[in-house]
Protein backbone atom coordinates (compact mmCIF):
# COMPACT_ATOMS: atom_id res chain seq x y z
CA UNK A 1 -54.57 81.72 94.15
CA UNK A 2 -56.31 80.39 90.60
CA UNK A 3 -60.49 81.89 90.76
CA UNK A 4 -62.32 78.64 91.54
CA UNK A 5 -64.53 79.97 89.13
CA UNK A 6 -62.25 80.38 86.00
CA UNK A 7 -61.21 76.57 86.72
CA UNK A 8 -65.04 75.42 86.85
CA UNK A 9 -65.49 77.60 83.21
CA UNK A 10 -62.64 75.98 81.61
CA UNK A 11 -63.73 72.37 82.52
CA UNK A 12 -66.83 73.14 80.95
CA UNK A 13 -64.89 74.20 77.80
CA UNK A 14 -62.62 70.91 77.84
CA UNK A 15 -65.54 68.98 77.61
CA UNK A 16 -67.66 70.96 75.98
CA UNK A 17 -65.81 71.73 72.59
CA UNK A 18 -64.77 67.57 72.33
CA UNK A 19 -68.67 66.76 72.46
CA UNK A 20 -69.81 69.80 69.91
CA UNK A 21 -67.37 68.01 67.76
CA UNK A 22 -68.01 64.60 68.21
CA UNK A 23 -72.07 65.31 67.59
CA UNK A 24 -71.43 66.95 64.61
CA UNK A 25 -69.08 63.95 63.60
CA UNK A 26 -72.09 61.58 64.53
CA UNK A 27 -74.87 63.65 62.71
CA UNK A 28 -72.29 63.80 59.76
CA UNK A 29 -72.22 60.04 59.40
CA UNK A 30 -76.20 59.70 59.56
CA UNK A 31 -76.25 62.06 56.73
CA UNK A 32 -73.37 60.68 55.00
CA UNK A 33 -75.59 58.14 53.49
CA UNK A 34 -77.84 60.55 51.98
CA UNK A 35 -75.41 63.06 50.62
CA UNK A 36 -73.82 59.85 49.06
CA UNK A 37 -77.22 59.25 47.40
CA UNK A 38 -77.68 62.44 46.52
CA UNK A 39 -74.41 62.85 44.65
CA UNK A 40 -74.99 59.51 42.89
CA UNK A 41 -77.83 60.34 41.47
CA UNK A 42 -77.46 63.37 40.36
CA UNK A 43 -74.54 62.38 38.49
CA UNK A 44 -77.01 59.83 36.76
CA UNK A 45 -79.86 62.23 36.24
CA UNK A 46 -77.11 64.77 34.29
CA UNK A 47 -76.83 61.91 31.44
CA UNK A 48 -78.84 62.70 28.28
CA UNK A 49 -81.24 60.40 27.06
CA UNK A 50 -81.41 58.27 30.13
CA UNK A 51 -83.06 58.36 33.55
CA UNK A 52 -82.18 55.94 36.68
CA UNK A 53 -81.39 56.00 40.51
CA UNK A 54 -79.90 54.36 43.58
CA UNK A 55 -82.34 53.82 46.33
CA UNK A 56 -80.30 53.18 49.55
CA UNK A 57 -76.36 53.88 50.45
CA UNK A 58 -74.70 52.02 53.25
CA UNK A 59 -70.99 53.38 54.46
CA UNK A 60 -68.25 51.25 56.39
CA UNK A 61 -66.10 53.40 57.04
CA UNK A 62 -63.91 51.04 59.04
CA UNK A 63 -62.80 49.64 55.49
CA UNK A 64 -63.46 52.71 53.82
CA UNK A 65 -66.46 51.30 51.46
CA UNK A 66 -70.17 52.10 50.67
CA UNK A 67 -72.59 49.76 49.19
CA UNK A 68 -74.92 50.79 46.46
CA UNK A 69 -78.47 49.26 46.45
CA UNK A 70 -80.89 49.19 44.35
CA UNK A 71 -79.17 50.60 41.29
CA UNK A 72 -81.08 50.98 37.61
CA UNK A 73 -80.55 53.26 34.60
CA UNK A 74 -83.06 53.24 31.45
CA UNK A 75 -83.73 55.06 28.03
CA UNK A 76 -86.18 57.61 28.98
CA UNK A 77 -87.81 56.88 25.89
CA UNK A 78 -88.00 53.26 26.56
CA UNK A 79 -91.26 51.47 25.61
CA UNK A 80 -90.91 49.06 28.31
CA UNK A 81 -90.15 49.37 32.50
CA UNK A 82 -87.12 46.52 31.66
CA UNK A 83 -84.08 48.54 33.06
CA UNK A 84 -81.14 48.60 30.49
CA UNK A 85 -78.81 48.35 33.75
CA UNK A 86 -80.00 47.05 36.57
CA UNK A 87 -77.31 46.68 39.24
CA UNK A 88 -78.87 45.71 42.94
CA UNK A 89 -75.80 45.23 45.09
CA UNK A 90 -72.80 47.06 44.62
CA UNK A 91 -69.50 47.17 47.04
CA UNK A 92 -67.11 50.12 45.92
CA UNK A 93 -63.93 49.84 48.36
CA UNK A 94 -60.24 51.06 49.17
CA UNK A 95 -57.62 48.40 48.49
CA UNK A 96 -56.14 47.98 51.88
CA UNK A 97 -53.56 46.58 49.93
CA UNK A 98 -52.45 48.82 47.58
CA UNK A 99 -52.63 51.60 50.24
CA UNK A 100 -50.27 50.33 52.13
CA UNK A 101 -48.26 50.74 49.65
CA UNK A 102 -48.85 54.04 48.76
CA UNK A 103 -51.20 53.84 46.04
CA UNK A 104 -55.20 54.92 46.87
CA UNK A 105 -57.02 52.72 44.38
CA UNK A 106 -60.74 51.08 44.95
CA UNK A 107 -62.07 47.76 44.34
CA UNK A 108 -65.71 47.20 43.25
CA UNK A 109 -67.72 44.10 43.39
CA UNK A 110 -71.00 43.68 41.50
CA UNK A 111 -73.37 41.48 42.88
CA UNK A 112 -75.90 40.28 40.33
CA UNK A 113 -76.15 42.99 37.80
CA UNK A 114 -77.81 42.93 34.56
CA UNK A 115 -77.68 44.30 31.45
CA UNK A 116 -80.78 43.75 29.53
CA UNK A 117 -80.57 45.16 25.62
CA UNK A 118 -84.49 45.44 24.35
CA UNK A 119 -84.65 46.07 21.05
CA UNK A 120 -87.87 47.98 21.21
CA UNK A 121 -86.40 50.15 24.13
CA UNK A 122 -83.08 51.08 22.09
CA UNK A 123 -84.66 51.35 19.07
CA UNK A 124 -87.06 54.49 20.34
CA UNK A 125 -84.94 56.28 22.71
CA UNK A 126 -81.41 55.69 19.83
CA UNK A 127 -81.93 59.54 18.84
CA UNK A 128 -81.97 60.82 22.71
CA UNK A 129 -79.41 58.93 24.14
CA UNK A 130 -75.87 60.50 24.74
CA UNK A 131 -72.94 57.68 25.15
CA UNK A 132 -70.15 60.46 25.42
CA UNK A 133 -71.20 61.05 29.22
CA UNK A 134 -71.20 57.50 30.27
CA UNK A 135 -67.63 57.96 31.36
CA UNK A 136 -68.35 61.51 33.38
CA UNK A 137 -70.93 59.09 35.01
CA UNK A 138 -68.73 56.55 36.08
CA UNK A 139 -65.89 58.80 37.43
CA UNK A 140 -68.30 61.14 39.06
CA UNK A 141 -69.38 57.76 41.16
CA UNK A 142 -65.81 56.46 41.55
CA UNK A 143 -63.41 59.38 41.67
CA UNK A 144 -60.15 57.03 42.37
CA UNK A 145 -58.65 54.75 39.87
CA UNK A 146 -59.90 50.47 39.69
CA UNK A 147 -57.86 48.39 40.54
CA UNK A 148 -60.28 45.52 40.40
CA UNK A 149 -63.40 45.17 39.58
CA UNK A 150 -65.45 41.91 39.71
CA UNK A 151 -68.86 40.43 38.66
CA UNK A 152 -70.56 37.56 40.50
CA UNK A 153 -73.43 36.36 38.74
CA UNK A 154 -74.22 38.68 35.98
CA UNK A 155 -76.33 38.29 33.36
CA UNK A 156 -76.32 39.99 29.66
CA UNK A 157 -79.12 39.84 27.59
CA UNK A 158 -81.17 40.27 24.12
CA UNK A 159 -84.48 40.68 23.93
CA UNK A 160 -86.85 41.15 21.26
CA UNK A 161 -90.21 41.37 23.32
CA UNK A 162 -92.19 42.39 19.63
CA UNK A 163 -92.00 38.23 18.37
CA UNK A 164 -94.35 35.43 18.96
CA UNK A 165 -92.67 33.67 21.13
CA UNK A 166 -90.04 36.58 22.18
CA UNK A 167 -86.77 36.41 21.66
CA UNK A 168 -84.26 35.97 24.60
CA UNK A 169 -80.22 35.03 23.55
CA UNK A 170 -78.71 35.47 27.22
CA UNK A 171 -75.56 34.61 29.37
CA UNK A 172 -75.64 33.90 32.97
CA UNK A 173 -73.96 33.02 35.88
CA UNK A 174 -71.50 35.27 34.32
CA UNK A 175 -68.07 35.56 36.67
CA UNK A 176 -65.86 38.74 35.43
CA UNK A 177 -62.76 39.87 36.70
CA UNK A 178 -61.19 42.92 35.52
CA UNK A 179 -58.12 44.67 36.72
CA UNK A 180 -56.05 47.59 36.81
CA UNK A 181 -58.81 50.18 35.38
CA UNK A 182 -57.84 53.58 35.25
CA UNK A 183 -60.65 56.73 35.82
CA UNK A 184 -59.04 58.73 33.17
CA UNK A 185 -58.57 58.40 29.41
CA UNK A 186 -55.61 57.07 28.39
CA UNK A 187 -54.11 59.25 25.55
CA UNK A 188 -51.60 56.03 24.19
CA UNK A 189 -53.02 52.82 22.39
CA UNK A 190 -52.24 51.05 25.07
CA UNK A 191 -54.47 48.21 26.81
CA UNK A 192 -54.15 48.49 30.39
CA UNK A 193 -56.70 46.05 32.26
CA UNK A 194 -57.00 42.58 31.46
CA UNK A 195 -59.79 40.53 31.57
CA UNK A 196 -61.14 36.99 32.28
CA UNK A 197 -65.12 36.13 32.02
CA UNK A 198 -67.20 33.29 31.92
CA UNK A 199 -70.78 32.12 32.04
CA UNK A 200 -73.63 30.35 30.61
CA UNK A 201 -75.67 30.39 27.27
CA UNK A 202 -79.18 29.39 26.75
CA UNK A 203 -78.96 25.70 25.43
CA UNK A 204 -76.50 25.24 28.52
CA UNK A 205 -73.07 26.51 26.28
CA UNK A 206 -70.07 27.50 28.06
CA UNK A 207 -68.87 30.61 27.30
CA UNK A 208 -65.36 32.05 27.70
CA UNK A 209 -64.17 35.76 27.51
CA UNK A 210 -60.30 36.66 27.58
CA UNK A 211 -58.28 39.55 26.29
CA UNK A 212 -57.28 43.35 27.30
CA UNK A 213 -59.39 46.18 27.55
CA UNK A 214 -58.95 50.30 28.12
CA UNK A 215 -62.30 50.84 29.20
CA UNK A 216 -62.62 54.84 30.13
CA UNK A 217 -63.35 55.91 26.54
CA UNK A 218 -66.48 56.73 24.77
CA UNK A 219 -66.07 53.61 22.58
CA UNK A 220 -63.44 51.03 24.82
CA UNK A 221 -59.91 50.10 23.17
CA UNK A 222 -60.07 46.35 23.03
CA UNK A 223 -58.41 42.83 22.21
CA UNK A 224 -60.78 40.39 23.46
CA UNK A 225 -60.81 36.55 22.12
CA UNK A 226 -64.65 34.97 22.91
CA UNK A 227 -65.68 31.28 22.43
CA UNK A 228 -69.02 29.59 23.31
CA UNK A 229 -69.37 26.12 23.16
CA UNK A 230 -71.31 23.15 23.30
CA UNK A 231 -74.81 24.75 23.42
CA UNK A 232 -77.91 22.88 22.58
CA UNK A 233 -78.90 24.23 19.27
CA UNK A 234 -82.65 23.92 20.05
CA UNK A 235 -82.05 26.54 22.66
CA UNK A 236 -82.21 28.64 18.93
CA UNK A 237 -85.45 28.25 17.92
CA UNK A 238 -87.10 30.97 18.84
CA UNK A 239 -84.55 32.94 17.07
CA UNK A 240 -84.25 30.79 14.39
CA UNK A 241 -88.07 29.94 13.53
CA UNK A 242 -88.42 33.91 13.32
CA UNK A 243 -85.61 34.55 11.16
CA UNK A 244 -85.05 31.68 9.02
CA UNK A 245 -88.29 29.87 9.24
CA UNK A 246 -86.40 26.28 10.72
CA UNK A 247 -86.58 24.84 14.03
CA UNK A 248 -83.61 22.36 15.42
CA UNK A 249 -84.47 19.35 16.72
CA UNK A 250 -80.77 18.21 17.59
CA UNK A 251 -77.61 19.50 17.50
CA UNK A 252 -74.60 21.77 18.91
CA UNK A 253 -74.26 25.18 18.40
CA UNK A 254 -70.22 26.80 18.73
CA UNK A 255 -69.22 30.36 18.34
CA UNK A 256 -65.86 31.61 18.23
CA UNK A 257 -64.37 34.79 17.67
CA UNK A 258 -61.59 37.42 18.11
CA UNK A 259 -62.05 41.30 18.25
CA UNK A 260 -59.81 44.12 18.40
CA UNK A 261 -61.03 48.27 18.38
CA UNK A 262 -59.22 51.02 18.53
CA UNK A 263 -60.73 54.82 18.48
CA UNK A 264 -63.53 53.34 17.44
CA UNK A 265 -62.81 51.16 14.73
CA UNK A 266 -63.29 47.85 14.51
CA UNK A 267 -61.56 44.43 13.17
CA UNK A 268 -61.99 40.62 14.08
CA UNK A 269 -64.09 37.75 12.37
CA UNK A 270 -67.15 35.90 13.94
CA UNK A 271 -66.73 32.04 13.09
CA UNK A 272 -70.28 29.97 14.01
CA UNK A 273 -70.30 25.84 13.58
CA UNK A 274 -73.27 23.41 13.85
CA UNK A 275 -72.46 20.05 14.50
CA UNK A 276 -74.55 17.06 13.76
CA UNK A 277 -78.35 19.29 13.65
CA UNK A 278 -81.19 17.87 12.48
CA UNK A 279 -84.13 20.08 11.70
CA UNK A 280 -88.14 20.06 12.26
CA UNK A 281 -90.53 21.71 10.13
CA UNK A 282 -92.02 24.84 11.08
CA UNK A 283 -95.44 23.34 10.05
CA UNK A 284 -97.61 20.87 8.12
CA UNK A 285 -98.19 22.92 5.24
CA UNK A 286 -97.09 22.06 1.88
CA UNK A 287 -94.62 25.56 1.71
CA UNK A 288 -93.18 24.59 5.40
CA UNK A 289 -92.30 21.33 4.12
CA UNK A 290 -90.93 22.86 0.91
CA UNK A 291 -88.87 25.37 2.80
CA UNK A 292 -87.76 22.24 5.06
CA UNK A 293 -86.40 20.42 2.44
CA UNK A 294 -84.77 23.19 0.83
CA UNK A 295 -83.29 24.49 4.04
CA UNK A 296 -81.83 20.91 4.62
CA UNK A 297 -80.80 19.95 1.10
CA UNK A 298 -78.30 22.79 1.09
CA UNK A 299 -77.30 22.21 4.77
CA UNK A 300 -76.10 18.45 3.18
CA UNK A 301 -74.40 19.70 0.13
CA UNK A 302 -72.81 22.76 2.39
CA UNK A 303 -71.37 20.87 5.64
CA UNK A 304 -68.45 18.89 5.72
CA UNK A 305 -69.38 15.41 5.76
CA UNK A 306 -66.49 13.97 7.32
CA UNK A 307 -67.04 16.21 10.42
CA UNK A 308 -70.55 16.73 10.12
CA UNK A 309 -70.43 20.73 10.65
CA UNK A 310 -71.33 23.50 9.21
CA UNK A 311 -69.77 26.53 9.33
CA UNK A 312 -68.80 29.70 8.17
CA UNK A 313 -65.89 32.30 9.09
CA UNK A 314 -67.10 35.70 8.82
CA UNK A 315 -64.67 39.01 8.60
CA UNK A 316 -66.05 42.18 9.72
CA UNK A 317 -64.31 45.28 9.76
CA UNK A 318 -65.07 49.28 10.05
CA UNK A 319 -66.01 52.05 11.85
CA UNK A 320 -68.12 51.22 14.94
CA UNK A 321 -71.14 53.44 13.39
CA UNK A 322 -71.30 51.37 10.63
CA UNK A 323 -69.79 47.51 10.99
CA UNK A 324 -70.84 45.18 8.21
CA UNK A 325 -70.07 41.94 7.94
CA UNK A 326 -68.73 40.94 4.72
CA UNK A 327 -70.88 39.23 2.51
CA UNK A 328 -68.94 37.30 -0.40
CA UNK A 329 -65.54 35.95 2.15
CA UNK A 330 -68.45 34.49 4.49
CA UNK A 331 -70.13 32.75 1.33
CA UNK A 332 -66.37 31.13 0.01
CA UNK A 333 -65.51 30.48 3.84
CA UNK A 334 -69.59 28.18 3.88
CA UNK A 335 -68.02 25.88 0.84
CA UNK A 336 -64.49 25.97 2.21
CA UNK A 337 -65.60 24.43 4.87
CA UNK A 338 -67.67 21.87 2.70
CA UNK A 339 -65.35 20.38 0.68
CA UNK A 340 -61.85 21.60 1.74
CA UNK A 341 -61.36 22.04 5.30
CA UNK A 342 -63.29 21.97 8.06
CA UNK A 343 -62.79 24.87 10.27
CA UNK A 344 -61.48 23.92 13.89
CA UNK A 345 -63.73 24.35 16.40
CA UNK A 346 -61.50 27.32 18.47
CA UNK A 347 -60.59 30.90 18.43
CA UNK A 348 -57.52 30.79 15.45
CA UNK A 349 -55.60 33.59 17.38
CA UNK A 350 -54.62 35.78 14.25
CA UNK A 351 -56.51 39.37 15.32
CA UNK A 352 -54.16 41.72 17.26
CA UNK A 353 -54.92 45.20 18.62
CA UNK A 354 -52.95 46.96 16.40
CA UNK A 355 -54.76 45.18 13.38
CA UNK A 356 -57.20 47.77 13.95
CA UNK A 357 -54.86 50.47 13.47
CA UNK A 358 -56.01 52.54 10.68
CA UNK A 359 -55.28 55.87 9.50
CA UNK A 360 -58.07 59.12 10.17
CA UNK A 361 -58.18 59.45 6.08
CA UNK A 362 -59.13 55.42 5.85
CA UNK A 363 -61.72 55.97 8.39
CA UNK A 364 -63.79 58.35 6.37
């Protein structure tokens, strides 16, 4: 006959060990958070140069997700407390999808991030800040390969904060949709993740971003076509009035332009119009009306009267450290336009990836 006693210690056992293990399964997923956290920001406090944090982690792990809050990274030497990246919602999930298939991949949605480029910030932290170990960053945060990655209601800007009035040229509302990213470098010219973007300009332009992308490199691989159009060219002035001494008092202002890099070098065009802009002076004085009339007596004789633009094309071409645009083809592309063709207000579709091709001994 079984000791009643043995059989009273063994039920104690088979419900014992179940609840050690299902506490330490509960305190794990209070922690979870934390060593999430932890992990994240250490992998942002290893870059060089630049200093940031996340300040709160939720996990789901009924889809297999956690959410990022609160998410910033800045020059350390930055003058100003305007985060370069400021990200404060982000959802980094597995693809149901693609698992079920076999593939573990993760999808990451962005919910209002910004990227805000200060020229006083960059400017004084340029000489500490490391861009090789932007990629360790992002792989040390997402360790499984993208297979789509979305922005709702981003925002890129410039800002000069050291002009009077300061200088903001910004896109927002931006939607971006990205796909097929991979978390390691890809040793091939090859473009594996396209992408679609649009958004907003100051003046109320529309802009439009298309093209393919290999993103996981220090400088991305790229074939991207961009157009903005049908911004108010007032929107300018503060730019304008600072750099060229004119203010707009009508007109639209189009951009267009193709760009393709590869290993870090560089070749596309940039092709700007004005159509129909009048311009103010910058001020009663008998120099600002001088520099008016000037500034619009060779805006006549330069833009093509039949379309009332002007416009130039502008080639640029070289290594990423040093891209110039090229002087002399941008001045015969301004009277081209004048009195032989106007250009057409769209991207002319003539850069390719491979256009950027070039051999190492070009390069140097």
């Amino acid at each position: 006959m079984e000791n009643p006693k043995k059989r009273k210690v063994y039920k104690k056992k088979r419900y014992t060990i179940p609840l050690i293990v299902l506490g330490i399964l509960v305190v794990f997923r209070f922690y979870l958070p934390t060593l999430v956290k932890n992990q994240i920001n250490k992998s942002l406090a290893d870059l060089p140069g630049f200093y940031g944090e996340v300040k709160d982690i939720d996990i789901a792990l009924y889809r297999g997700a956690y959410v990022i809050e609160g998410m910033y990274l800045n020059k350390i030497q930055a003058k100003t407390e305007v985060p370069f990246l400021n990200f404060p919602k982000n959802d980094i999930s597995i693809e149901w999808g693609s698992l079920f298939k076999g593939k573990i991949v993760s999808e990451i949605v962005m919910h209002n991030p910004e990227v805000i480029y200060v020229v006083e910030d960059q400017s004084a932290a340029e000489a500490d800040a490391d861009v090789d170990d932007w990629t360790k960053a992002l792989t040390d945060i997402v360790p499984i390969d993208i297979n789509r990655f979305t922005i709702h209601e981003g925002k890129i800007a410039y800002v000069e904060l050291g002009t009077d009035p300061n200088i903001d040229l910004h896109f927002d509302h931006v939607e971006l949709t990205a796909t097929n990213l991979r978390n390691v470098v890809e040793k091939n010219r090859t473009l594996p993740s396209p992408i679609h973007a649009t958004g907003n300009s100051i003046g109320k332009g529309e802009m439009t971003l298309d093209g393919r992308i290999n993103l996981v490199k220090e400088i991305p691989d790229m074939d991207v076509s961009f157009s903005l159009e049908k911004a108010n060219a007032t929107a300018l002035n503060d730019f304008t009035r600072h750099y060229a001494g004119i203010d707009f008092s009508a007109g639209k202002f189009e951009l267009f332009s193709e760009i393709a890099i590869a290993d870090g070098y560089l070749k596309g065009y940039m092709k700007p119009l004005l159509e129909k802009s009048k311009l103010i002076g910058k001020g009663d004085s008998f120099l600002d009306v001088l520099w008016e009339g000037f500034v619009g007596f060779f805006k006549f004789i330069l833009k093509n009267q039949k379309t009332n633009t002007f416009a130039t094309k502008i080639p640029i071409e070289g290594d990423l450290n040093n891209v110039e645009g090229s002087v002399w083809p941008a001045v015969i592309n301004i009277f081209s336009n004048a009195w032989i063709k106007a250009f057409k207000g769209k991207v002319d579709d003539e850069i390719e990836y491979n256009d950027a091709f070039v051999d190492e001994k070009k390069k140097k």
